[in-house]
C-alpha atoms as a PDB file:
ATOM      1  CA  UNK A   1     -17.946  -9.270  -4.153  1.00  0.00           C
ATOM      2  CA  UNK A   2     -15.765 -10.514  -1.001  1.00  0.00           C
ATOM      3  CA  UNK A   3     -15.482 -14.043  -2.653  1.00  0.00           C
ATOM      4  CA  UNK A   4     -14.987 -13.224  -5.853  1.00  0.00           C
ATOM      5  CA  UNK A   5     -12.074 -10.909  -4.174  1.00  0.00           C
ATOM      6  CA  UNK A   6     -11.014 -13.901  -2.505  1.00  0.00           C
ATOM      7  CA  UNK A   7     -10.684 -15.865  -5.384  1.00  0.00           C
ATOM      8  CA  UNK A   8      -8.394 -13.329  -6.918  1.00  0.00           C
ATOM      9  CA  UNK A   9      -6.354 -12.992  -4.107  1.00  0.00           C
ATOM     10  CA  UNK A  10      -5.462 -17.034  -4.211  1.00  0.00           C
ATOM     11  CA  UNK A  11      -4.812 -16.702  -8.141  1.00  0.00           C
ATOM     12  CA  UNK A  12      -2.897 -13.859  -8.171  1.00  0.00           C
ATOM     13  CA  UNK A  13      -1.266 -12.982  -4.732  1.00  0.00           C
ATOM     14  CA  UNK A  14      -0.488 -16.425  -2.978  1.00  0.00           C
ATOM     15  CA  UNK A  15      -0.528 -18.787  -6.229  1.00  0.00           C
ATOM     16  CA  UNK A  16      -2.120 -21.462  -3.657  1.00  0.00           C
ATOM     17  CA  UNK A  17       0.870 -21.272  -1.544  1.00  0.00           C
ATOM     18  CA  UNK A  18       0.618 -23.227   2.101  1.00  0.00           C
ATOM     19  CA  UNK A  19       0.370 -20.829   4.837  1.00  0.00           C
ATOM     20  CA  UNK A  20       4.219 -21.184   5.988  1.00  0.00           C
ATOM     21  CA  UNK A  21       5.861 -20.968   2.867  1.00  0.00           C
ATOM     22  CA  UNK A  22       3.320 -17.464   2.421  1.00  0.00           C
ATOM     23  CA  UNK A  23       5.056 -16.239   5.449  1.00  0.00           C
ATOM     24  CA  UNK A  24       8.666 -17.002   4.449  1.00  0.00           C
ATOM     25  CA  UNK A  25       7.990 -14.755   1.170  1.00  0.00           C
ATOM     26  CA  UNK A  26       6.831 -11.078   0.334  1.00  0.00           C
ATOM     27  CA  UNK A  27       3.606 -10.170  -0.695  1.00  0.00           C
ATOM     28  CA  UNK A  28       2.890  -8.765  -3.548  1.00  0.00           C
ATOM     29  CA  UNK A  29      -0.163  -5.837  -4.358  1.00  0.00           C
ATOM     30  CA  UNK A  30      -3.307  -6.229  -5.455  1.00  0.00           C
ATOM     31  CA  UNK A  31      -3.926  -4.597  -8.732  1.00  0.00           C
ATOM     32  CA  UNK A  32      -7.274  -2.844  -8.420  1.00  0.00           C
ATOM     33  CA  UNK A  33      -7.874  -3.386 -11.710  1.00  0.00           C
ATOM     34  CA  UNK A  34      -8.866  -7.252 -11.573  1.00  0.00           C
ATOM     35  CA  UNK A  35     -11.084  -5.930  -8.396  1.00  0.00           C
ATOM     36  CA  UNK A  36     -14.607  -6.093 -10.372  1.00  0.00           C
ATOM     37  CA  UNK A  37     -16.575  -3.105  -9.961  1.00  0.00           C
ATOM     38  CA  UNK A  38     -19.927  -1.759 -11.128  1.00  0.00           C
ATOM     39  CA  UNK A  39     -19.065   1.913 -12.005  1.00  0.00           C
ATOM     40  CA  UNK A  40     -20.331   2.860 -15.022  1.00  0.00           C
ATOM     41  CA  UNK A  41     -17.227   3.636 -17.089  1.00  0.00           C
ATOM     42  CA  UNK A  42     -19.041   5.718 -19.706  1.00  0.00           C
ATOM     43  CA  UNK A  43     -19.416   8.189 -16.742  1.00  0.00           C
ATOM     44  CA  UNK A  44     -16.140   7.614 -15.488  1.00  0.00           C
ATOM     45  CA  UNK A  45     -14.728   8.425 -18.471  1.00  0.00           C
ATOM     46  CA  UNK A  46     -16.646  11.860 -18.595  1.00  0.00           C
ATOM     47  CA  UNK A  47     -15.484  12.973 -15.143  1.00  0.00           C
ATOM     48  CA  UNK A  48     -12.112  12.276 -16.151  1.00  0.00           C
ATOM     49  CA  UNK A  49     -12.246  14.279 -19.498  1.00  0.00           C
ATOM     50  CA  UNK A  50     -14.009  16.817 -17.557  1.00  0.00           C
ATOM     51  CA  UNK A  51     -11.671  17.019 -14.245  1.00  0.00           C
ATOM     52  CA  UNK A  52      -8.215  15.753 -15.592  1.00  0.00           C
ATOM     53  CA  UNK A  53      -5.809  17.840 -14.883  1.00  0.00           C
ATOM     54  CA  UNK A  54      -2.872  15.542 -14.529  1.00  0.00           C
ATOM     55  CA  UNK A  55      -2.294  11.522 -14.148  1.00  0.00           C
ATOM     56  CA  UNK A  56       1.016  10.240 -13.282  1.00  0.00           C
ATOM     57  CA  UNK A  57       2.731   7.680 -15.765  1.00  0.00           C
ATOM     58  CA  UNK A  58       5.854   4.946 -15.407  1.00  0.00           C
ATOM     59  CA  UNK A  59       7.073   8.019 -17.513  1.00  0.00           C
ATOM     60  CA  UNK A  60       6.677  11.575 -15.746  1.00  0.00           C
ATOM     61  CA  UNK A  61       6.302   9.513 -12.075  1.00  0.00           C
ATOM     62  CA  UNK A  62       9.792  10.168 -11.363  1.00  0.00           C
ATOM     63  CA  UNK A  63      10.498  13.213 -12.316  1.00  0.00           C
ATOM     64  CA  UNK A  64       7.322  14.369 -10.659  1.00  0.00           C
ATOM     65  CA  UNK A  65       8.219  13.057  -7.347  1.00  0.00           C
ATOM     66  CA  UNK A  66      12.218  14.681  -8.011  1.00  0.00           C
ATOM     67  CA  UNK A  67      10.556  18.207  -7.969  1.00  0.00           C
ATOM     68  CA  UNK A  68       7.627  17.209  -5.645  1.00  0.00           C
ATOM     69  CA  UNK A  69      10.481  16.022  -3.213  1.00  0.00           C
ATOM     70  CA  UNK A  70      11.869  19.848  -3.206  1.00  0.00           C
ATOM     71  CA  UNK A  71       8.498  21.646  -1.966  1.00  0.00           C
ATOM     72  CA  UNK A  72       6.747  18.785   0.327  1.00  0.00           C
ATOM     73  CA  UNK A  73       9.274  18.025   3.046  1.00  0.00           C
ATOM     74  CA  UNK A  74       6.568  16.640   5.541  1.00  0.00           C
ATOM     75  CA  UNK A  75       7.949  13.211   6.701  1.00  0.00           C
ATOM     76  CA  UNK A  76       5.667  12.484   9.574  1.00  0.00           C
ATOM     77  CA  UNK A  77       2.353  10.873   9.026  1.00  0.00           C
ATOM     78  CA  UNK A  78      -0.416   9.135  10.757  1.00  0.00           C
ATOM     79  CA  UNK A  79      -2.143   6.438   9.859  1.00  0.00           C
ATOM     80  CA  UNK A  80      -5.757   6.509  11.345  1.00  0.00           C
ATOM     81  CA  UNK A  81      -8.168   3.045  12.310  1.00  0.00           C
ATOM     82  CA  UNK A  82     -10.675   2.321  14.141  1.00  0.00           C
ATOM     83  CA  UNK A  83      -8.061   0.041  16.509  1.00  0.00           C
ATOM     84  CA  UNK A  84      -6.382   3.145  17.333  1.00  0.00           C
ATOM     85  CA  UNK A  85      -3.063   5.316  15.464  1.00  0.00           C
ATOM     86  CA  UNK A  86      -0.435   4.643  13.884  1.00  0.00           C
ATOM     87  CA  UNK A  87       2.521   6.898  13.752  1.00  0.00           C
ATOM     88  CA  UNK A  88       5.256   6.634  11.143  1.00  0.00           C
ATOM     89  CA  UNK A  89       8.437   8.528  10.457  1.00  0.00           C
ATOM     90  CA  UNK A  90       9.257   8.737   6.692  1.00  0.00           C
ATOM     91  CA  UNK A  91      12.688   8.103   5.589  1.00  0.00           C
ATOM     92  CA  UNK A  92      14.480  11.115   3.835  1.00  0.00           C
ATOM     93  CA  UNK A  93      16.771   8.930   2.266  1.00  0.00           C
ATOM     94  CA  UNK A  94      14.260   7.065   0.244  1.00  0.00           C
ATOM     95  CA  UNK A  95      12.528  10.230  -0.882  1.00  0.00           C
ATOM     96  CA  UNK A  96      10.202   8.917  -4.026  1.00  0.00           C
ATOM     97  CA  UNK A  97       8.900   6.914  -1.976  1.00  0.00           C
ATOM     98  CA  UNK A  98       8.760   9.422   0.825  1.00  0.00           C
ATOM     99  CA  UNK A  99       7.301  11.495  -1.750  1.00  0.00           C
ATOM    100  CA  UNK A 100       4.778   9.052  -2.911  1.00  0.00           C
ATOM    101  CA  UNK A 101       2.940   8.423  -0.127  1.00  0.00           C
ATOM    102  CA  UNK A 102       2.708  12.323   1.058  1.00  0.00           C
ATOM    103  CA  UNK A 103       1.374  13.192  -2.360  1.00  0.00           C
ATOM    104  CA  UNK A 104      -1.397  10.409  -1.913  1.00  0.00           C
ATOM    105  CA  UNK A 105      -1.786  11.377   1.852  1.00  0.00           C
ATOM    106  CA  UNK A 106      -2.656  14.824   0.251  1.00  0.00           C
ATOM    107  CA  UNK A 107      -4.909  13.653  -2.335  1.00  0.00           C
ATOM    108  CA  UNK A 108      -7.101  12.098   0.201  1.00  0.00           C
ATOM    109  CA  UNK A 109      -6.588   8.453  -1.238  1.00  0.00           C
ATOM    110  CA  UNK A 110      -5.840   6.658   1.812  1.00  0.00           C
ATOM    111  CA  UNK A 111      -9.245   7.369   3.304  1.00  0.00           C
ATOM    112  CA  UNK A 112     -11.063   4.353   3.531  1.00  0.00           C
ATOM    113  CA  UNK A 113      -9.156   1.947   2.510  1.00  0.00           C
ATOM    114  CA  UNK A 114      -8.470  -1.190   4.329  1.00  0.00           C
ATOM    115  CA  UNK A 115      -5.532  -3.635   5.847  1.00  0.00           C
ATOM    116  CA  UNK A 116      -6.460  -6.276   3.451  1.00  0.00           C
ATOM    117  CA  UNK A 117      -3.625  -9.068   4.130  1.00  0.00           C
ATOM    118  CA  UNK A 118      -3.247  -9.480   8.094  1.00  0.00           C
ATOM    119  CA  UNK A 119      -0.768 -12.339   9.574  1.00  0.00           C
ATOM    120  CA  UNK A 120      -0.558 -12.287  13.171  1.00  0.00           C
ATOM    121  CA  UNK A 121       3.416 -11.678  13.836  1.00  0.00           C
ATOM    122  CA  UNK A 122       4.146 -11.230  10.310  1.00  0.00           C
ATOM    123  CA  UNK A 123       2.592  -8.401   8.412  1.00  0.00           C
ATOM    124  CA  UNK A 124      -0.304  -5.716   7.913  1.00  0.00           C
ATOM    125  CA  UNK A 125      -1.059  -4.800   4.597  1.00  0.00           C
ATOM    126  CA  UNK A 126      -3.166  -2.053   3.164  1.00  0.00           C
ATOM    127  CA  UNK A 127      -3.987   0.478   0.631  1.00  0.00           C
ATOM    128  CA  UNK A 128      -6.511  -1.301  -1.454  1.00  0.00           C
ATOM    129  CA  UNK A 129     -10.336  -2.053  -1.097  1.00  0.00           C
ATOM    130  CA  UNK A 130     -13.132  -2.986  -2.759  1.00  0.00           C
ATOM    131  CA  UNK A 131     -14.681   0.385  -2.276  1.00  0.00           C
ATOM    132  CA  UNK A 132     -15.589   1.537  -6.069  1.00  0.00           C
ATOM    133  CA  UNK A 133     -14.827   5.478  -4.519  1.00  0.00           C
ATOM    134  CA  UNK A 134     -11.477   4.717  -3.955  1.00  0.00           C
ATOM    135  CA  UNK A 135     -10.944   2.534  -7.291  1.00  0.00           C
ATOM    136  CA  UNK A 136     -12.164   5.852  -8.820  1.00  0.00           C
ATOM    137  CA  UNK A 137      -9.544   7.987  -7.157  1.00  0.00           C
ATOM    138  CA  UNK A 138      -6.587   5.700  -8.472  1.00  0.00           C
ATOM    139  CA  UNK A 139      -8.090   6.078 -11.608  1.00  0.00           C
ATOM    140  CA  UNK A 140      -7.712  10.164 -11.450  1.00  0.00           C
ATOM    141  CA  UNK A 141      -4.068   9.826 -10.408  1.00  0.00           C
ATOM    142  CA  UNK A 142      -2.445   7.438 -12.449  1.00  0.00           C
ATOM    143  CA  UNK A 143      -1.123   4.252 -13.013  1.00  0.00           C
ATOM    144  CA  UNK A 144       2.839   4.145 -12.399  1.00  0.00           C
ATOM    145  CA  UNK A 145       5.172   2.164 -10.581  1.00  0.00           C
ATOM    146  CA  UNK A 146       8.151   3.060  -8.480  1.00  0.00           C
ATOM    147  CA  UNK A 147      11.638   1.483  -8.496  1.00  0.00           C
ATOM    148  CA  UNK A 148      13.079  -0.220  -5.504  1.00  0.00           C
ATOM    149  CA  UNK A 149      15.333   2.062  -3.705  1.00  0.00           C
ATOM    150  CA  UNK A 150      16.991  -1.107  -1.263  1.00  0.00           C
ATOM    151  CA  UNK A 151      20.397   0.328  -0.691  1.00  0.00           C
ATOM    152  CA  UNK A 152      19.388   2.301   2.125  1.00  0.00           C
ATOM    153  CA  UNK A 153      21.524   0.328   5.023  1.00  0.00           C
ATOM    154  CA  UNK A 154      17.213  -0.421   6.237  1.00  0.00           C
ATOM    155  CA  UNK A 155      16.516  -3.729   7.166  1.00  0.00           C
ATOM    156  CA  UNK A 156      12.830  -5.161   7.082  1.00  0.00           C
ATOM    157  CA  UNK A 157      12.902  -5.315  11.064  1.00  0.00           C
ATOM    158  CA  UNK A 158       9.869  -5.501  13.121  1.00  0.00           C
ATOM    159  CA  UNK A 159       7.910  -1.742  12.816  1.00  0.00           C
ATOM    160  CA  UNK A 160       9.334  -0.685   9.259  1.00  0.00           C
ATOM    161  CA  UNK A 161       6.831   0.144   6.356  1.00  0.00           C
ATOM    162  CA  UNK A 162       7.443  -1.368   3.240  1.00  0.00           C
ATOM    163  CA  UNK A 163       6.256  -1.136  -0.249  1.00  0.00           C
ATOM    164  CA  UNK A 164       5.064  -4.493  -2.238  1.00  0.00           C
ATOM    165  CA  UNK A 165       5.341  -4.918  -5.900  1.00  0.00           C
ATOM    166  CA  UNK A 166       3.246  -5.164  -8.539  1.00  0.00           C
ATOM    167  CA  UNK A 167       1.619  -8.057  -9.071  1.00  0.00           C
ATOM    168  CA  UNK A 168       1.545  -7.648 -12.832  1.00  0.00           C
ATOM    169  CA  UNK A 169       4.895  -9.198 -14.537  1.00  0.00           C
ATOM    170  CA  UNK A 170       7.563  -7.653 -12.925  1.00  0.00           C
ATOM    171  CA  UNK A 171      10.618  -8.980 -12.986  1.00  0.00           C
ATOM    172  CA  UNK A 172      12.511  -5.844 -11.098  1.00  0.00           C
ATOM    173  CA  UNK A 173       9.736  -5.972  -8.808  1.00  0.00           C
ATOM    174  CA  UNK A 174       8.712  -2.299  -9.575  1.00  0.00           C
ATOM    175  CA  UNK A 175       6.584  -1.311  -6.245  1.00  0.00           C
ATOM    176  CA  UNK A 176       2.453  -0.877  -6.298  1.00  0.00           C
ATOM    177  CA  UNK A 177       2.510   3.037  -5.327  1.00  0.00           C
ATOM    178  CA  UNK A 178      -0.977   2.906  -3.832  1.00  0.00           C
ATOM    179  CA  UNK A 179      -0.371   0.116  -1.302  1.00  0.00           C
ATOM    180  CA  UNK A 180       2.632  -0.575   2.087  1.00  0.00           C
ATOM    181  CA  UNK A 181       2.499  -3.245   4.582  1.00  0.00           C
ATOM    182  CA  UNK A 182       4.070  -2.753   7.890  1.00  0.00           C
ATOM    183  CA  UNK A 183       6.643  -5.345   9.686  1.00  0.00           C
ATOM    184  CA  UNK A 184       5.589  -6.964  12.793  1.00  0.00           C
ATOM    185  CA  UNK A 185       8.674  -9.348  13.278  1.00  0.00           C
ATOM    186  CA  UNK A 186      12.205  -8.991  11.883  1.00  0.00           C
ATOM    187  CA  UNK A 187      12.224 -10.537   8.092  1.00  0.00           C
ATOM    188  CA  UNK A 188      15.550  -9.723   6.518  1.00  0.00           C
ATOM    189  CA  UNK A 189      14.967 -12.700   3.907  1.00  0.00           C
ATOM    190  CA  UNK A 190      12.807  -9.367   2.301  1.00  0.00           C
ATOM    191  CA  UNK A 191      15.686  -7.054   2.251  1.00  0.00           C
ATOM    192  CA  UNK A 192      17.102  -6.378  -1.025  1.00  0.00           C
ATOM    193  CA  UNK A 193      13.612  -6.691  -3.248  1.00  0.00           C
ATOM    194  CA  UNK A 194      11.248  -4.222  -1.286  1.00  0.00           C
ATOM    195  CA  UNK A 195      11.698  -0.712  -0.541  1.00  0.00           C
ATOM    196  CA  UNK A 196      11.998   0.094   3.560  1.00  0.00           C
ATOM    197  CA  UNK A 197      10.861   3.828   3.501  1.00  0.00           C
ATOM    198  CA  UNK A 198      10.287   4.614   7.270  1.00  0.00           C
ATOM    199  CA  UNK A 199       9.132   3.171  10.614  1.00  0.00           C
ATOM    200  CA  UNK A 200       6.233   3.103  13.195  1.00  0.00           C
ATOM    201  CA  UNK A 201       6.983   5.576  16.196  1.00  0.00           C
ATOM    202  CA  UNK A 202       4.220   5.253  18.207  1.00  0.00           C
ATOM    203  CA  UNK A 203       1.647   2.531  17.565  1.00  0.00           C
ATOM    204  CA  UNK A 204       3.226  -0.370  16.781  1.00  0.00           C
ATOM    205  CA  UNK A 205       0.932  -2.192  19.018  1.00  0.00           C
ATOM    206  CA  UNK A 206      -2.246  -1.492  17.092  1.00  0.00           C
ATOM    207  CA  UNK A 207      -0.555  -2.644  14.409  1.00  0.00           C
ATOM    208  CA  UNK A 208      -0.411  -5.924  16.174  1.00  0.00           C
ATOM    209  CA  UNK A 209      -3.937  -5.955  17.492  1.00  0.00           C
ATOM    210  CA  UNK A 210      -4.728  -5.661  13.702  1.00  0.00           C
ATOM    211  CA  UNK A 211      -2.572  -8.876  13.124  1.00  0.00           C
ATOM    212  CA  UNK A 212      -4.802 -10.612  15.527  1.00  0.00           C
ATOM    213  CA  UNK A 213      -8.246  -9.921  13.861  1.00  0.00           C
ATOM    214  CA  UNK A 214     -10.178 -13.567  12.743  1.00  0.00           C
ATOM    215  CA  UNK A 215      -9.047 -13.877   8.839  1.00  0.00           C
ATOM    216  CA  UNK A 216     -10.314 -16.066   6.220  1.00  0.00           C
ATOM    217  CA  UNK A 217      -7.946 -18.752   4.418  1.00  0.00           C
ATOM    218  CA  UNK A 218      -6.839 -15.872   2.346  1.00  0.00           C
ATOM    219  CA  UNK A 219      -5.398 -13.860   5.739  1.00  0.00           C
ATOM    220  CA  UNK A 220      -8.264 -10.978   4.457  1.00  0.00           C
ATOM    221  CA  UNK A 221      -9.699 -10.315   7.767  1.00  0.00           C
ATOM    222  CA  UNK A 222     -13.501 -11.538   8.132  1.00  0.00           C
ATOM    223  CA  UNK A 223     -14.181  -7.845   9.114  1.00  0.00           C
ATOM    224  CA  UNK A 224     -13.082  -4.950   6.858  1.00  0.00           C
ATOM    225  CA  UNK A 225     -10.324  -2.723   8.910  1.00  0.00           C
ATOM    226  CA  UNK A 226     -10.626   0.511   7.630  1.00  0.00           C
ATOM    227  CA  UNK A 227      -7.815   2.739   7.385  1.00  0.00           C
ATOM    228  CA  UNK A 228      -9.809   6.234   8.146  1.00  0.00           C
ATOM    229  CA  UNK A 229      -7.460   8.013   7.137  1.00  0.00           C
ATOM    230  CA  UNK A 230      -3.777   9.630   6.781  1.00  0.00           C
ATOM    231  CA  UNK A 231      -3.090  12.874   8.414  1.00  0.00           C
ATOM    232  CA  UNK A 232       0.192  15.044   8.222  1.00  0.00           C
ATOM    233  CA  UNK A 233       1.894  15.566  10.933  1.00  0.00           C
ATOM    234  CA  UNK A 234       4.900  17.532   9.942  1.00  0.00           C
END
């Protein structure tokens, strides 16, 4: 599983870029749907048919998050792993976004899912896994993308959280809902094609002892770190 994760991660992510041209450029998600899994989809299917009661789209995403936006004014959130906490303020200004990631928060999809791309004084990234549970869970929510929202006045300094894009062709570079990587150094080369929707408050220097955990060629650290979970603070 790991290798053949690996391999996708070289094809699709890093297009068997060097390692200092990698960390000159953004990355980009990783769609969960070239992670191979062995659910049985027959099932799958069932539950969904069963359970549905509503999947977000490219076309009610928006407008979901516009109303959403109006009853769920929690911006404070905390990211929990096994290296310690990480506290983040969510930017009002940026509020699909904001919006975004307190719905999933809510829905419990965070939980267990890993900092997959670590580069020491660069960038942690999670929100995916290999985990078939939480493959499952994306599949109950939807599959949308979210505009950029860049014209904040928010720079991609050192502690911001940031939202990649898709990795599926994406020329506006529409940003992977499910996934954020946080800024360890200031990279302003970033501003202008990723959405900046808040910062670390407290924490920042788990986030670094992250950063420093033994990767493979692929920056995927050698052992999984698990995001626990998100809580709500306020």
């Amino acid at each position: 599983m790991r290798f053949f994760i690996m391999i996708v991660l070289c094809l699709v992510i890093f297009n068997c870029e060097d390692k200092q041209s990698k960390k000159k450029s953004p990355t980009q998600a990783v769609d969960s749907t070239l992670i191979k899994q062995d659910v049985d989809i027959k099932k799958t299917d069932s539950i969904s048919k069963d359970n549905q009661e509503f999947l977000l789209t490219d076309e009610n995403a928006m407008e979901f998050f516009l109303q959403y936006d109006k009853k769920h004014k929690e911006n404070k959130v905390r990211i929990v792993t096994d290296f310690g906490n990480i506290d983040i303020l969510l930017f009002d200004e940026t509020k699909f976004h904001r919006s975004n990631f307190i719905y999933l928060a809510k829905k419990g999809y965070f939980n267990d899912t890993q900092f997959y791309r670590v580069i020491e004084n660069y960038i942690i990234q999670g929100g995916s896994t290999d985990n078939r549970e939480v493959m499952k869970k994306r599949r109950f929510i939807g599959k949308y993308l979210l505009p950029t929202d860049t014209k904040r006045g928010f720079h991609h300094d050192r502690g911001v959280i940031s939202m990649p894009s898709s990795d599926i062709e994406n020329p506006h570079k529409l940003a992977s809902p499910y996934e954020f990587f946080i800024m360890l150094k200031d990279v302003h080369e970033l501003d202008g094609d990723y959405t900046i929707f808040g910062k670390v408050t407290s924490g920042l220097d788990v986030a670094d002892k992250i950063a420093n955990v033994e990767t493979d060629d692929a920056d995927w650290p050698l052992k999984n770190v698990y995001i626990r979970r998100v809580e709500i603070l306020d």
